[in-house]
N, C-alpha and C. Protein backbone atom coordinates (compact mmCIF):
# COMPACT_ATOMS: atom_id res chain seq x y z
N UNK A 1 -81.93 24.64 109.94
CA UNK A 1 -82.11 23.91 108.70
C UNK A 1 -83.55 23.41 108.67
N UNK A 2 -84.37 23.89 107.80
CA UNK A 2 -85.53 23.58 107.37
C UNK A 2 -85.72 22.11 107.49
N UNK A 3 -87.18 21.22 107.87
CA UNK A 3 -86.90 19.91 107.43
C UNK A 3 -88.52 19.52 107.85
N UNK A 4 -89.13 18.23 107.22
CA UNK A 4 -89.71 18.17 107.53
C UNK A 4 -90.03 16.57 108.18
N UNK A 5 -89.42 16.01 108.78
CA UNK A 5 -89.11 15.02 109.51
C UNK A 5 -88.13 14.66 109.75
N UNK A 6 -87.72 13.72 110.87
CA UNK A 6 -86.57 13.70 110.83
C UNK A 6 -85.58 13.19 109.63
N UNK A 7 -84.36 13.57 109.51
CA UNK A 7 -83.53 13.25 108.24
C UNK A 7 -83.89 13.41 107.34
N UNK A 8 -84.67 14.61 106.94
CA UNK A 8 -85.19 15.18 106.25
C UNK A 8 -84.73 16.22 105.45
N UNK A 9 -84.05 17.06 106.10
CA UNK A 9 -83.35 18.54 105.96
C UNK A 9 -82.54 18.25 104.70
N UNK A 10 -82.65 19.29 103.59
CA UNK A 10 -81.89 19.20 102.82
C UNK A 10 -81.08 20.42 102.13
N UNK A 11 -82.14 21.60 101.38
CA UNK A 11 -80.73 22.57 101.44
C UNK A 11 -81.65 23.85 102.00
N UNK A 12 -82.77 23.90 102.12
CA UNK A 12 -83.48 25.22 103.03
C UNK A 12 -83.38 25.28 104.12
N UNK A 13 -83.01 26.80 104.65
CA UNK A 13 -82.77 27.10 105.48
C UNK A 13 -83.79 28.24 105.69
N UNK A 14 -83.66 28.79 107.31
CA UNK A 14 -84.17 29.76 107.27
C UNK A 14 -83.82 30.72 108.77
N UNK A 15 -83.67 31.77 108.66
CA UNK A 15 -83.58 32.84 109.93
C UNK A 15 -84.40 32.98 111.12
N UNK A 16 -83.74 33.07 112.24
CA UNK A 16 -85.11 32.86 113.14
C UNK A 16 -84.16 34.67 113.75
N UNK A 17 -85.18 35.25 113.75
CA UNK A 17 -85.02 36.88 115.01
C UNK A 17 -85.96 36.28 116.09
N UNK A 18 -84.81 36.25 117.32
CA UNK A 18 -85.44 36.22 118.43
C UNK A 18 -85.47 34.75 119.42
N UNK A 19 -85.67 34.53 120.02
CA UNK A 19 -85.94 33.35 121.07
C UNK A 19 -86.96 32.34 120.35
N UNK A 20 -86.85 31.22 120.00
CA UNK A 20 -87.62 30.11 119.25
C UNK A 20 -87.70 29.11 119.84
N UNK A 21 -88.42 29.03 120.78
CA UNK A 21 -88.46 27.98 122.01
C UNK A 21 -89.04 27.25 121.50
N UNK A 22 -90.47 27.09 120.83
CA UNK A 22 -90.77 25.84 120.08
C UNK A 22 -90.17 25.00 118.73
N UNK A 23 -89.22 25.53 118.09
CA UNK A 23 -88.04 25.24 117.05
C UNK A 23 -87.38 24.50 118.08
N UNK A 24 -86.74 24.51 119.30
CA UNK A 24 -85.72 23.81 120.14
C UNK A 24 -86.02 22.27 120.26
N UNK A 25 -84.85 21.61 120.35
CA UNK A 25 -85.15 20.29 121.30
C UNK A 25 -86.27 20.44 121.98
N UNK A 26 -87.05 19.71 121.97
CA UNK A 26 -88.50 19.28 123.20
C UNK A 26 -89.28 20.04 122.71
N UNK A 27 -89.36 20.81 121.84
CA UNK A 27 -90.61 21.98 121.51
C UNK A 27 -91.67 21.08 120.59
N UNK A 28 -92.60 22.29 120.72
CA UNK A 28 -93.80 21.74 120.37
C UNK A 28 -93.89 21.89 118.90
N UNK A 29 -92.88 22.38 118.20
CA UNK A 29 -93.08 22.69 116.47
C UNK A 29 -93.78 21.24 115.75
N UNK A 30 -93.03 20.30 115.81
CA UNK A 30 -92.79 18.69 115.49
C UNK A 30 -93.54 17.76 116.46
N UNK A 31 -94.07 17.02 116.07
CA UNK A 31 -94.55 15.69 116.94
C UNK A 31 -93.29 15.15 117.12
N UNK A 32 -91.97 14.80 116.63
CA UNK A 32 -90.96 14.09 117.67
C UNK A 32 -90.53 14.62 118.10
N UNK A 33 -90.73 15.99 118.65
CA UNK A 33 -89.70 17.39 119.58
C UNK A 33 -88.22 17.20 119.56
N UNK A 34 -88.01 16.80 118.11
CA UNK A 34 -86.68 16.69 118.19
C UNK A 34 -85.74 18.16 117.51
N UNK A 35 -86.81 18.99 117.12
CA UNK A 35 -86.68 20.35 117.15
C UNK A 35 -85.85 20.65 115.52
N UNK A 36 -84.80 21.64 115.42
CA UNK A 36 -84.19 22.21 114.35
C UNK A 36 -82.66 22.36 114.31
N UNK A 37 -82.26 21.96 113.41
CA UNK A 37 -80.45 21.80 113.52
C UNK A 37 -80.48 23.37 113.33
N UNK A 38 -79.22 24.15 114.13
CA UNK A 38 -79.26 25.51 114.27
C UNK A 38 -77.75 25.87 114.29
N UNK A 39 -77.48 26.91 113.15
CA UNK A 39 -76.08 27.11 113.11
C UNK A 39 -75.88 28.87 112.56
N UNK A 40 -74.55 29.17 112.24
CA UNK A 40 -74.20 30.03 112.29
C UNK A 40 -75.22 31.15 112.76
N UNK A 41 -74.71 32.37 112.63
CA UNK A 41 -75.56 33.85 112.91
C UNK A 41 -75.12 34.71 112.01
N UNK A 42 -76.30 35.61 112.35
CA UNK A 42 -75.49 37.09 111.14
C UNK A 42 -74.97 38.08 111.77
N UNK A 43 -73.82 38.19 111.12
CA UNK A 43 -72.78 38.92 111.35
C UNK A 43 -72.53 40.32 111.05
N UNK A 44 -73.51 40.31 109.68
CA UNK A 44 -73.57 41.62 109.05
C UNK A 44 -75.06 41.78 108.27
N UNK A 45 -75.45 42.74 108.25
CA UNK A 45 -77.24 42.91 107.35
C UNK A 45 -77.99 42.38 107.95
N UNK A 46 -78.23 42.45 109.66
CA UNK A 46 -79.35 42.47 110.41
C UNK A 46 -80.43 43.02 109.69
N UNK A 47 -79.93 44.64 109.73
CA UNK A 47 -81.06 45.27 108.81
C UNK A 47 -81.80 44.97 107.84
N UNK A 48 -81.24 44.25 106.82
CA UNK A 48 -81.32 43.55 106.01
C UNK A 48 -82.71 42.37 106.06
N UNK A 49 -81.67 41.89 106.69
CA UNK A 49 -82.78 40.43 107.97
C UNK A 49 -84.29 40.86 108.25
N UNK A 50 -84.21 42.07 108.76
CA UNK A 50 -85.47 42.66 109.16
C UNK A 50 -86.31 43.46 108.44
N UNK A 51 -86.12 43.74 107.02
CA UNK A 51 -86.46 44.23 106.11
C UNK A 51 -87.37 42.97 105.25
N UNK A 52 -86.38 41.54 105.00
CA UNK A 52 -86.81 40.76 104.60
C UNK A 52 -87.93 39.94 105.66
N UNK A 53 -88.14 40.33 106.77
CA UNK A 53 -89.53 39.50 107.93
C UNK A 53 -90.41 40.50 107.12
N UNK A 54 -90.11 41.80 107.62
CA UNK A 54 -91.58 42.52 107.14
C UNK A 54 -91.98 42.39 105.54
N UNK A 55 -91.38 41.81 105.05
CA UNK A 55 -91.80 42.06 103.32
C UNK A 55 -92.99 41.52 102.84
N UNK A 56 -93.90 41.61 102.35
CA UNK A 56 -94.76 41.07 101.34
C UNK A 56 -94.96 39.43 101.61
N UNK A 57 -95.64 38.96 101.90
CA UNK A 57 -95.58 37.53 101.51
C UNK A 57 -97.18 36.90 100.96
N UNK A 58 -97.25 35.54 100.45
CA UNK A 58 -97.90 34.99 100.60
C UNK A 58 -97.88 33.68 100.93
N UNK A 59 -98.68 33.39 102.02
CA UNK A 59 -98.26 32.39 103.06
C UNK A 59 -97.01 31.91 103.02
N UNK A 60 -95.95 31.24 103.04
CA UNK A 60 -94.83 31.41 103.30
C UNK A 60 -93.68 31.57 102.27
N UNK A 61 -94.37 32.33 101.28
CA UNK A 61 -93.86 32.41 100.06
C UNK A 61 -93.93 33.98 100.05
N UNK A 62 -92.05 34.71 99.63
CA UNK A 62 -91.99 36.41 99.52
C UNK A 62 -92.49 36.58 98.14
N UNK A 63 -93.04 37.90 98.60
CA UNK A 63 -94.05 38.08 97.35
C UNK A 63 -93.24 39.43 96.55
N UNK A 64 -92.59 40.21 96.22
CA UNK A 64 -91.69 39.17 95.12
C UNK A 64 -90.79 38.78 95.89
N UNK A 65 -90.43 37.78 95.39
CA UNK A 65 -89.36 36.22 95.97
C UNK A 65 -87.71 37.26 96.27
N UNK A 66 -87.34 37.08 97.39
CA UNK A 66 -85.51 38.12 97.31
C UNK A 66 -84.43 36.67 97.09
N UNK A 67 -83.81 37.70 96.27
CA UNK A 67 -82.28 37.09 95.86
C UNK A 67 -81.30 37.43 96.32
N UNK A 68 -80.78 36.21 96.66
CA UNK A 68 -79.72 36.15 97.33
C UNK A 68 -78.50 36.54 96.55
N UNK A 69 -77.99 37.62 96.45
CA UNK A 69 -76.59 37.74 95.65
C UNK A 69 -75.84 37.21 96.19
N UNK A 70 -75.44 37.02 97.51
CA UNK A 70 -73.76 36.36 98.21
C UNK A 70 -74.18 36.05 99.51
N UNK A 71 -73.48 34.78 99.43
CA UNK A 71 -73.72 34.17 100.63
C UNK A 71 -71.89 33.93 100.71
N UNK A 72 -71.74 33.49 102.20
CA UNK A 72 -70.18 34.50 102.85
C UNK A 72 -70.38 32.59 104.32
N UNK A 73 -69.38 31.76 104.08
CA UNK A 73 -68.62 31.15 105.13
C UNK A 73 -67.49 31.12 105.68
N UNK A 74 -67.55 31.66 107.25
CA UNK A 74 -66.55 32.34 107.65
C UNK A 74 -65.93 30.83 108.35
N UNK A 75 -64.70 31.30 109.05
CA UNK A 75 -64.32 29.99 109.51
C UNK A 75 -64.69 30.40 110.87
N UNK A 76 -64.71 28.74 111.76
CA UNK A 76 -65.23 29.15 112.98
C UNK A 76 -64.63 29.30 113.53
N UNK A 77 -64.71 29.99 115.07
CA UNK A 77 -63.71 31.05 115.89
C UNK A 77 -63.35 30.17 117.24
């Protein structure tokens, strides 16, 4: 969950591919290393996932912007 101090976070989110050691508790992302609330995974449209890293951007803005048709909460296991 996106945020930019603590109690901050409100409805952006975003995907991390891969090991995000400075996003974690104690990391260096944040001056209070209190890091990034981190939840579910994808389950389906990795591909997808990785289509949308490489795309177009400008600075952290997709250049053109992707839409989300469906978003899917499963129950937890």
């Amino acid at each position: 969950m996106a945020r930019d101090g603590p109690d901050t976070a409100t409805s952006d989110f975003f995907l991390c591919i891969g090991d995000q050691p400075e996003l974690d508790f104690g990391g260096k992302r944040n001056p209070d290393g209190q890091g990034f609330a981190a939840f579910g995974r994808v389950t389906k449209g990795l591909d997808i996932a990785r289509k949308i890293q490489h795309a177009p951007a400008d600075g952290q803005k997709l250049t053109p912007p992707v839409r989300i048709v469906r978003i899917e909460r499963l129950p937890a296991h």
